[in-house]
Protein backbone atom coordinates (compact mmCIF):
# COMPACT_ATOMS: atom_id res chain seq x y z
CA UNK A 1 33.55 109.73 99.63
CA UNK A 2 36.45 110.24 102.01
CA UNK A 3 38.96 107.24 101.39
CA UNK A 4 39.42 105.15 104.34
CA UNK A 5 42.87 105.02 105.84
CA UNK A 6 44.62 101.56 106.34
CA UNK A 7 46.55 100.45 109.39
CA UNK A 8 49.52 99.01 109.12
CA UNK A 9 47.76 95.67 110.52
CA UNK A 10 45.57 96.09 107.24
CA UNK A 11 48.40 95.93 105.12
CA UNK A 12 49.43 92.55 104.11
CA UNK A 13 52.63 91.18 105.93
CA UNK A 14 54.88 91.20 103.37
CA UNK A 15 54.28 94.37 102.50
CA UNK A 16 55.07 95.77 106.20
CA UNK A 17 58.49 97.14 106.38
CA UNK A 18 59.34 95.31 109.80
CA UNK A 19 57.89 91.77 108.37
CA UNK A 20 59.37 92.54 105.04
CA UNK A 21 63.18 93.15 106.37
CA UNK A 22 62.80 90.05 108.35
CA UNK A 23 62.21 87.97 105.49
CA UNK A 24 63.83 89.55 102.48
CA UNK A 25 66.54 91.53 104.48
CA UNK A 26 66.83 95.37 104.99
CA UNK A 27 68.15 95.49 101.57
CA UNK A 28 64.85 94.86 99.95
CA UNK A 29 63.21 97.94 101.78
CA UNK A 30 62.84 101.43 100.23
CA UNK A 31 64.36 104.45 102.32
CA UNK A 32 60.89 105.23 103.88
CA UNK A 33 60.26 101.45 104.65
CA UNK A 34 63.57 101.49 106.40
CA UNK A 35 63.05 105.06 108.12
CA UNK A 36 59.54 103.30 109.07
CA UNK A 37 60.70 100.30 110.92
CA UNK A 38 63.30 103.28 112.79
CA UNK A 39 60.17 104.97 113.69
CA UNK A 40 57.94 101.36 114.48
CA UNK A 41 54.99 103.31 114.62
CA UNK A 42 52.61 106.31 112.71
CA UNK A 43 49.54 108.09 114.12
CA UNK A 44 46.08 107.12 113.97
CA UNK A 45 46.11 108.78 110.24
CA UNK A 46 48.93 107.84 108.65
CA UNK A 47 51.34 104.60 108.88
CA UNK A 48 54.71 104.61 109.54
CA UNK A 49 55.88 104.75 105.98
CA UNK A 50 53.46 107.46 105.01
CA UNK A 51 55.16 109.46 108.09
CA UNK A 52 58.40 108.45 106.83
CA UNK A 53 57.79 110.10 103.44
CA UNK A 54 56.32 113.18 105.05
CA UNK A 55 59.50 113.70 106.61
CA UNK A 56 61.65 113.32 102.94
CA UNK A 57 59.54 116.04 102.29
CA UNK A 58 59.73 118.31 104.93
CA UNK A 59 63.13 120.35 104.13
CA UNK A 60 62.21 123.13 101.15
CA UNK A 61 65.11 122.23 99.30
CA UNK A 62 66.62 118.98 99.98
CA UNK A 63 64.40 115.81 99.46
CA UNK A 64 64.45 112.51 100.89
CA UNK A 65 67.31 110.96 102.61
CA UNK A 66 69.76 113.97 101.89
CA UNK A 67 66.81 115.85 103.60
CA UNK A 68 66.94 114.67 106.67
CA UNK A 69 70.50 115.95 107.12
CA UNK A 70 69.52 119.25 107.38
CA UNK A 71 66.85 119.09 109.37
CA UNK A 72 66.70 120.31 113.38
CA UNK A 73 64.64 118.75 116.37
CA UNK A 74 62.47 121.74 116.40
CA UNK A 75 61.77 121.63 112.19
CA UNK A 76 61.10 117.47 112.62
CA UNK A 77 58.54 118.33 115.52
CA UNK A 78 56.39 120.46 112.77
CA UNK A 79 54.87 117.25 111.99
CA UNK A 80 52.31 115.47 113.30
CA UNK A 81 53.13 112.68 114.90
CA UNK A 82 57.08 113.38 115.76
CA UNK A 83 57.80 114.07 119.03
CA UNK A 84 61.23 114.43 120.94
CA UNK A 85 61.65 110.70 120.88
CA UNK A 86 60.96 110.43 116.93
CA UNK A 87 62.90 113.60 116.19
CA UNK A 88 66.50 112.16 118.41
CA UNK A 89 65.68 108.51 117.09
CA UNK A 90 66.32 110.19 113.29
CA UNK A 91 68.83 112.19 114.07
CA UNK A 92 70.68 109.85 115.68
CA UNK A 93 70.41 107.78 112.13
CA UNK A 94 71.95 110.87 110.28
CA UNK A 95 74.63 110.71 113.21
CA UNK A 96 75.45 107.33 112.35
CA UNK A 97 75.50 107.43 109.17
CA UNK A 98 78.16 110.26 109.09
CA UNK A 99 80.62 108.52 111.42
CA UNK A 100 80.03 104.99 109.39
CA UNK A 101 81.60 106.91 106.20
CA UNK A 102 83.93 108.95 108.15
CA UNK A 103 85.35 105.39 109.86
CA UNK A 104 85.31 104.08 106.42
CA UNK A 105 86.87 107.07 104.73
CA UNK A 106 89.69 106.97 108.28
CA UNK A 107 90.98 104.07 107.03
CA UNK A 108 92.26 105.31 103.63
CA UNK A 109 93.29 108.67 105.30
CA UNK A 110 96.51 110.30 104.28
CA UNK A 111 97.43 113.78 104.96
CA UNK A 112 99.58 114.04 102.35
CA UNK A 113 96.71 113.28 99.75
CA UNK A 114 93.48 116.11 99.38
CA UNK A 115 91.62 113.73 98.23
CA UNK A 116 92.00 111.64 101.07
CA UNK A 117 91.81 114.73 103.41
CA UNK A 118 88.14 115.78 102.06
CA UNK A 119 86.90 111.95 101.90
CA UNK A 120 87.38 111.60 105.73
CA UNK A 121 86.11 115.26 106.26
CA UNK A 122 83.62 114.80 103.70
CA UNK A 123 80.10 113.35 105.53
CA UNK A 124 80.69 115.97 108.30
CA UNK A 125 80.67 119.19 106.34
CA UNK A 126 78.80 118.41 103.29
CA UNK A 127 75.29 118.67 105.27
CA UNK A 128 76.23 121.62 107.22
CA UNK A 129 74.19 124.43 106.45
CA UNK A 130 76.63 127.62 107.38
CA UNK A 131 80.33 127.74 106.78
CA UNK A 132 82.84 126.31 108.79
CA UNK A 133 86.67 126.27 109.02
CA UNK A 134 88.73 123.40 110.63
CA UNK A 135 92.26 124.17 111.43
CA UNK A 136 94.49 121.05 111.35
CA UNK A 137 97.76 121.34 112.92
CA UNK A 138 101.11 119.35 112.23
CA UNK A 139 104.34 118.23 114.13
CA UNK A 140 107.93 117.37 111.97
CA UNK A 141 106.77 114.08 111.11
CA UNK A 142 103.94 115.28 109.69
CA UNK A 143 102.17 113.95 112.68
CA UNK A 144 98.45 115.98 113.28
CA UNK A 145 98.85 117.42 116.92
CA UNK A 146 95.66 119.29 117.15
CA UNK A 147 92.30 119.63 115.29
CA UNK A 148 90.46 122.80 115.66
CA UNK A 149 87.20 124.28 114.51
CA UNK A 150 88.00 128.31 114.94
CA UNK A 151 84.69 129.88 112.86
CA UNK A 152 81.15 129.16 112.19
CA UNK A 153 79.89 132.10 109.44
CA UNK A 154 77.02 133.58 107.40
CA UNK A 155 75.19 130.46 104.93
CA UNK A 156 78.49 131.83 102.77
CA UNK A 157 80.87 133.34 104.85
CA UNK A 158 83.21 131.92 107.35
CA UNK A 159 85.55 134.47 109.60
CA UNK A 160 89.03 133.69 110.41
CA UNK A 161 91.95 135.71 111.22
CA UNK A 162 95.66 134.88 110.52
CA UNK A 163 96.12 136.44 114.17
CA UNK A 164 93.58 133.41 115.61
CA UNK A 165 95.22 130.47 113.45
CA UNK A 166 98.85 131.21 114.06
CA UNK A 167 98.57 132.10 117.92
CA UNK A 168 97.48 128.88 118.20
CA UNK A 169 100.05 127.06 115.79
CA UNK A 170 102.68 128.52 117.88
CA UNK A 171 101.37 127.79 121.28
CA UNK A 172 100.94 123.92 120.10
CA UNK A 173 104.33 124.15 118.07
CA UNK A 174 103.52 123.28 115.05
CA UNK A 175 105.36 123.33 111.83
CA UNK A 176 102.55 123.17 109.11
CA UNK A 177 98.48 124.04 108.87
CA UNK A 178 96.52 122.48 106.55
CA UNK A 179 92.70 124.77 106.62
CA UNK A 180 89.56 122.98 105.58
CA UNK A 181 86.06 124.93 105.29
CA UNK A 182 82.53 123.62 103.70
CA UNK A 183 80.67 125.54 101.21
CA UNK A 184 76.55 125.27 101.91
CA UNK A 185 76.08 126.01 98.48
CA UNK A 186 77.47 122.48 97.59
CA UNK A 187 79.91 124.16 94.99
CA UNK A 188 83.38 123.91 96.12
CA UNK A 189 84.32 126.51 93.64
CA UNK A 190 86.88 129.35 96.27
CA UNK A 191 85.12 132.59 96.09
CA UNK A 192 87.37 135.72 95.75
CA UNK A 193 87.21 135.91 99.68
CA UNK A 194 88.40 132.05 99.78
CA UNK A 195 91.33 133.18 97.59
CA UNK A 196 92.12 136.52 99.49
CA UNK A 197 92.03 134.84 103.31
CA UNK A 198 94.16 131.68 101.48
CA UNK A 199 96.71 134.41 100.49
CA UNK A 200 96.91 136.36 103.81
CA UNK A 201 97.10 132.90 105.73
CA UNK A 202 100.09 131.92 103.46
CA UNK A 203 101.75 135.34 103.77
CA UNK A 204 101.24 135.44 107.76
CA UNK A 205 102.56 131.58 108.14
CA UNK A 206 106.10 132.57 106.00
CA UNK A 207 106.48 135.20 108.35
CA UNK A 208 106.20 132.94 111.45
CA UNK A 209 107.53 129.94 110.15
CA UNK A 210 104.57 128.22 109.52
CA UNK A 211 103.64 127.28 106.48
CA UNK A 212 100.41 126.77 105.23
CA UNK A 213 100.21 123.57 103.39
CA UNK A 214 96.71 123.52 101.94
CA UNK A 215 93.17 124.75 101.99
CA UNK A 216 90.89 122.51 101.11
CA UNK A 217 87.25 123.70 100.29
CA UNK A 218 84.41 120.58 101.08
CA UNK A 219 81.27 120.88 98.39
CA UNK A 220 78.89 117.92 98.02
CA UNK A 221 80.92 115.36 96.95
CA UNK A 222 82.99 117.49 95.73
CA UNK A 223 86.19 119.30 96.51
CA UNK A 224 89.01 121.94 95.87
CA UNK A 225 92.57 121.62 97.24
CA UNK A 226 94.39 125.16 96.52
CA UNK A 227 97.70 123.09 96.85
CA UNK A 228 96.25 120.79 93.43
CA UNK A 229 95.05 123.92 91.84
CA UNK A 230 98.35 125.59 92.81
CA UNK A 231 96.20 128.49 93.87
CA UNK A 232 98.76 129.12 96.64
């Protein structure tokens, strides 16, 4: 016997997520109840919340809210009952929620800290599913003058040239680079690439004038600061 499926008027008011955050606050809701009242509505076969948890389960390797980080418009439309509209709505949430910890993390932010550095740069690279390098570029007082994203690599290789970073330190006059890049794997550990480029970037920034003050490799929730390590 085929089990009937229940609308979400069938389900008793307290336990829909809308009604439920109303009363008990949003705090009281599971992640799918709370992706659910994003949503407002399922399909004619599944309720919102059953949709919800369809879509924690989409991405092969990352589950449930971490999931949804790495997912694209065109993977969220594989299931039923997302369309354009659904698919923006949620990641529009995952936007959010990366600028909320970045404004949090802004507040604490110190460039002359790693830690701090990789807290504010955290929530943006952590998700990112190939390698990228951020270039951030300082005056005398230590003051950034210009943030710049110069590769996007393989799922574990990012390409950058002392040529590219130190053209552009000199035409915005800078007198110290700090380099940042994300590894997809989550490990922050600098591969013997990460160690070689690090090397050549210090070498090509003594010869300019330029040093190189740090590179800074972003895991998940996790970091590496070559300066800390004094790998360079």
């Amino acid at each position: 016997m085929t089990k009937k499926h229940q609308t979400i008027k069938e389900i008793p008011a307290l336990e829909r997520p809308y009604e439920k955050c109303e009363i008990y606050g949003p705090g009281h809701l599971s992640d799918a109840e709370l992706l659910a009242v994003v949503l407002r509505n399922g399909t004619k076969d599944k309720t919102a919340v059953e949709l919800s948890r369809e879509i924690f389960a989409l991405h092969p390797y990352y589950q449930g809210l971490l999931g949804i980080c790495h997912l694209s418009i065109e993977e969220l439309r594989k299931i039923s009952g997302i369309g354009n509209v659904k698919a923006i709505q949620i990641l529009c949430i995952v936007e959010l929620s990366k600028r909320l910890a970045a404004t949090k993390a802004e507040k604490k932010l110190s460039f002359h800290s790693p830690k701090s550095i990789a807290d504010y740069y955290m929530e943006g690279m952590r998700h990112l599913n190939r390698e990228e390098m951020i270039l951030i570029f300082f005056n005398g007082k230590n003051k950034v003058i210009k943030e710049l994203k110069v590769s996007v690599g393989t799922v574990n290789q990012t390409v950058a040239s002392p040529r590219e970073l130190f053209v552009e330190a000199l035409r915005c006059e800078a007198v110290s680079v700090i380099m940042i890049h994300n590894h997809p794997s989550g490990d922050p550990t600098p591969s013997r690439q990460d160690i070689l480029t690090t090397r050549r970037m210090k070498e090509a920034g003594e010869l300019v004038g330029i040093p190189l003050s740090d590179h800074i490799i972003i895991g998940d929730h996790a970091y590496v600061s070559f300066r800390e390590e004094q790998i360079i």
